[in-house]
C-alpha atoms as a PDB file:
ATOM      1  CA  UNK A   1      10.276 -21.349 -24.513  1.00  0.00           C
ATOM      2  CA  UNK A   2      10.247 -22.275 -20.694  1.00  0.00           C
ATOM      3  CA  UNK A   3       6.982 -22.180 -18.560  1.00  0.00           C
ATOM      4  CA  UNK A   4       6.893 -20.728 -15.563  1.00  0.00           C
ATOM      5  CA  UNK A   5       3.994 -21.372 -13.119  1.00  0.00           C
ATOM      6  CA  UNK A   6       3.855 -18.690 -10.262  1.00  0.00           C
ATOM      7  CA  UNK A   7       1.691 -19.165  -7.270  1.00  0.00           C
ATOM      8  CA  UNK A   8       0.880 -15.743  -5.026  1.00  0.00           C
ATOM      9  CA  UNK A   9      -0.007 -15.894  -1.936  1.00  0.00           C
ATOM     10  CA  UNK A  10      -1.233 -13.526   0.414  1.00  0.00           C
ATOM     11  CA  UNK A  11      -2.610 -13.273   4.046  1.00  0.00           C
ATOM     12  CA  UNK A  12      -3.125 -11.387   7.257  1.00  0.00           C
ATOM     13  CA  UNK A  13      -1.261 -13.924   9.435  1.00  0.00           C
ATOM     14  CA  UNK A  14       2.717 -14.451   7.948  1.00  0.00           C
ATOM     15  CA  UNK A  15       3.094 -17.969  10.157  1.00  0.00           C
ATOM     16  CA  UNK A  16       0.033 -19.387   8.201  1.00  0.00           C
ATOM     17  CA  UNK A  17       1.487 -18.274   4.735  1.00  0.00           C
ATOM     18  CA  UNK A  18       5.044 -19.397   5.406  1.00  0.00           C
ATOM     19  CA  UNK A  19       3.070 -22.788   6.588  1.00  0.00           C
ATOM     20  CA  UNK A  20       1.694 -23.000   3.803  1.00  0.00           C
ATOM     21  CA  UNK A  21       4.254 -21.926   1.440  1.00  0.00           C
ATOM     22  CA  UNK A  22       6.776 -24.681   3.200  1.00  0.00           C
ATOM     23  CA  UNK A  23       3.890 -27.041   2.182  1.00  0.00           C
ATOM     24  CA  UNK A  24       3.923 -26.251  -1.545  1.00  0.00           C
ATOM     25  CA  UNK A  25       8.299 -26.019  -1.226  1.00  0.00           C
ATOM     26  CA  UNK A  26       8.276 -29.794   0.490  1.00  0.00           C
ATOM     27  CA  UNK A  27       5.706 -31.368  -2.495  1.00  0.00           C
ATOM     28  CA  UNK A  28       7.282 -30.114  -5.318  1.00  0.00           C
ATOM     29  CA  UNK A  29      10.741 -31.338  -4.020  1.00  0.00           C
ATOM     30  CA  UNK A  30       9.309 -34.999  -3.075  1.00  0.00           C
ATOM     31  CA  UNK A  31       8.641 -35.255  -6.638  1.00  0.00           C
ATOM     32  CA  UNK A  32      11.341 -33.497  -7.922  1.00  0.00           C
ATOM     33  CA  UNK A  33      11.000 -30.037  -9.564  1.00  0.00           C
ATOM     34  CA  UNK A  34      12.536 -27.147  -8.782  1.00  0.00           C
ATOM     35  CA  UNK A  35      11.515 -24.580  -6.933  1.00  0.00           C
ATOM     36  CA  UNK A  36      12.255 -20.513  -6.689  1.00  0.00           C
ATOM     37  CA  UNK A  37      11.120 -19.249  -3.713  1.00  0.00           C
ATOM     38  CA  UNK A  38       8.749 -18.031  -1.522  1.00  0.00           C
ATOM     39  CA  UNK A  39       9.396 -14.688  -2.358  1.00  0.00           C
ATOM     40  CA  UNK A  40       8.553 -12.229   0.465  1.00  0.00           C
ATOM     41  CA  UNK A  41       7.014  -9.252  -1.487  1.00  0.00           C
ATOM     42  CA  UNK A  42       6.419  -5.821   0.624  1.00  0.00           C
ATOM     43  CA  UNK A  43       3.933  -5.735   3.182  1.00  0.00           C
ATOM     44  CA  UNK A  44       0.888  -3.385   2.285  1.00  0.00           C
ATOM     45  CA  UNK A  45      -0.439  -1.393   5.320  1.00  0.00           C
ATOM     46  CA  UNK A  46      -3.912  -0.424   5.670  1.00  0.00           C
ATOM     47  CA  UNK A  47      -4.023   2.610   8.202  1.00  0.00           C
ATOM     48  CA  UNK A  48      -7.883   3.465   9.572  1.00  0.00           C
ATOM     49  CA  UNK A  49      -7.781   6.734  12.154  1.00  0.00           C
ATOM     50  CA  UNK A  50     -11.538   7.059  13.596  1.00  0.00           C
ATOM     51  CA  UNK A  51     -12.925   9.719  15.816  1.00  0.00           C
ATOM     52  CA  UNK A  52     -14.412   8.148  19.388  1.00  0.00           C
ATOM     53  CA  UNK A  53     -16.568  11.049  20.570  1.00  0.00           C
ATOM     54  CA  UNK A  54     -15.687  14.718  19.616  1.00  0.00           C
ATOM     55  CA  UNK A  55     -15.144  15.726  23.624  1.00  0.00           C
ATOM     56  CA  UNK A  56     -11.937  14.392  24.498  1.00  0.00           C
ATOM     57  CA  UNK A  57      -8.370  16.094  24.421  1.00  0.00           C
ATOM     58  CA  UNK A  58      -5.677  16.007  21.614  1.00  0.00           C
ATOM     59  CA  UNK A  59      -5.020  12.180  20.475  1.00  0.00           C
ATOM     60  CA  UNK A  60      -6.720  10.903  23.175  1.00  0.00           C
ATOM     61  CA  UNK A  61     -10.380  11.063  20.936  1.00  0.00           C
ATOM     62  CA  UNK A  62      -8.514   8.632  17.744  1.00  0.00           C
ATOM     63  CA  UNK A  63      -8.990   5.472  17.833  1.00  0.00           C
ATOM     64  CA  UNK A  64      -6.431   3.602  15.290  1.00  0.00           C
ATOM     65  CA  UNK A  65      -6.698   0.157  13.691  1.00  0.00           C
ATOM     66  CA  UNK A  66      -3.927  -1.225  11.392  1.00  0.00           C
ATOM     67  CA  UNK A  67      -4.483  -4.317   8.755  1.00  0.00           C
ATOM     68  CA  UNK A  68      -1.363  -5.782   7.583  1.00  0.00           C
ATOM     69  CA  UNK A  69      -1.049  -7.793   4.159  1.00  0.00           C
ATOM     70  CA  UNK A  70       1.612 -10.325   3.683  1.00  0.00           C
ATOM     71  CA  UNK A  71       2.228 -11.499   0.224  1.00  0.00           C
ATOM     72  CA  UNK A  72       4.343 -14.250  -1.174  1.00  0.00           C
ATOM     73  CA  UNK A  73       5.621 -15.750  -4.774  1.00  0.00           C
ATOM     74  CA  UNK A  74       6.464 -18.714  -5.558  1.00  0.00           C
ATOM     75  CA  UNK A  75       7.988 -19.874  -8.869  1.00  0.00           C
ATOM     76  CA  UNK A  76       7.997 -23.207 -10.647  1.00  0.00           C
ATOM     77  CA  UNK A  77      10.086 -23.876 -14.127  1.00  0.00           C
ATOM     78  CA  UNK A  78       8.875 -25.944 -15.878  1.00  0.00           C
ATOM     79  CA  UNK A  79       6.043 -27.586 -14.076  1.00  0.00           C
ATOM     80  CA  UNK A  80       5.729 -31.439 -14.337  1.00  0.00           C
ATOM     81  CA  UNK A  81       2.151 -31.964 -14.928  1.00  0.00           C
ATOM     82  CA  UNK A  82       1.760 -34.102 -11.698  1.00  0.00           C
ATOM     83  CA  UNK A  83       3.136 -31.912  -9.926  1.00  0.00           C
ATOM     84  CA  UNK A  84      -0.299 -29.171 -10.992  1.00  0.00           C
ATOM     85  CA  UNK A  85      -2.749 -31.848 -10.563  1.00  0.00           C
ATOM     86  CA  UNK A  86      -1.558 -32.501  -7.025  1.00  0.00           C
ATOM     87  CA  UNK A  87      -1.781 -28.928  -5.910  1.00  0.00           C
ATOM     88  CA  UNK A  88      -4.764 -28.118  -7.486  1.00  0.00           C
END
């Protein structure tokens, strides 16, 4: 039976997470284990629609904020166990 170890990531800012998720890509093929992945899964959108003041006209009185979510996977077969202690 094969181990897999999966690492998720997830963030507001995408350059950090593919930063970081080139990091964990670039260790594990310096010591030589294979990698699958990252794995972009679907941004989640948070959506908040406020009121300003109630006098104002149509859309003009909204104020809206967005908070994206960027999430990635990354799988390792087989894990050497240097490999974990390194990371961790």
């Amino acid at each position: 039976m094969t181990e897999v170890l999966r690492i998720e990531m997830v963030s507001t800012n995408p350059k950090s997470l593919d930063q970081v998720s080139r990091t964990f890509k670039e260790m594990a093929e310096k010591m030589g284990v294979r990698v699958k992945g990252p794995i972009p899964l679907p941004t989640k959108r948070l959506r908040i629609t406020s009121l300003r003041n109630p006098s104002g006209e149509g859309t003009n009185r909204y104020d809206k904020y967005e908070l994206r979510i960027h999430k990635r996977i990354i799988d390792i077969p087989n894990p050497d166990e240097r490999y974990i202690r390194s990371i961790m």
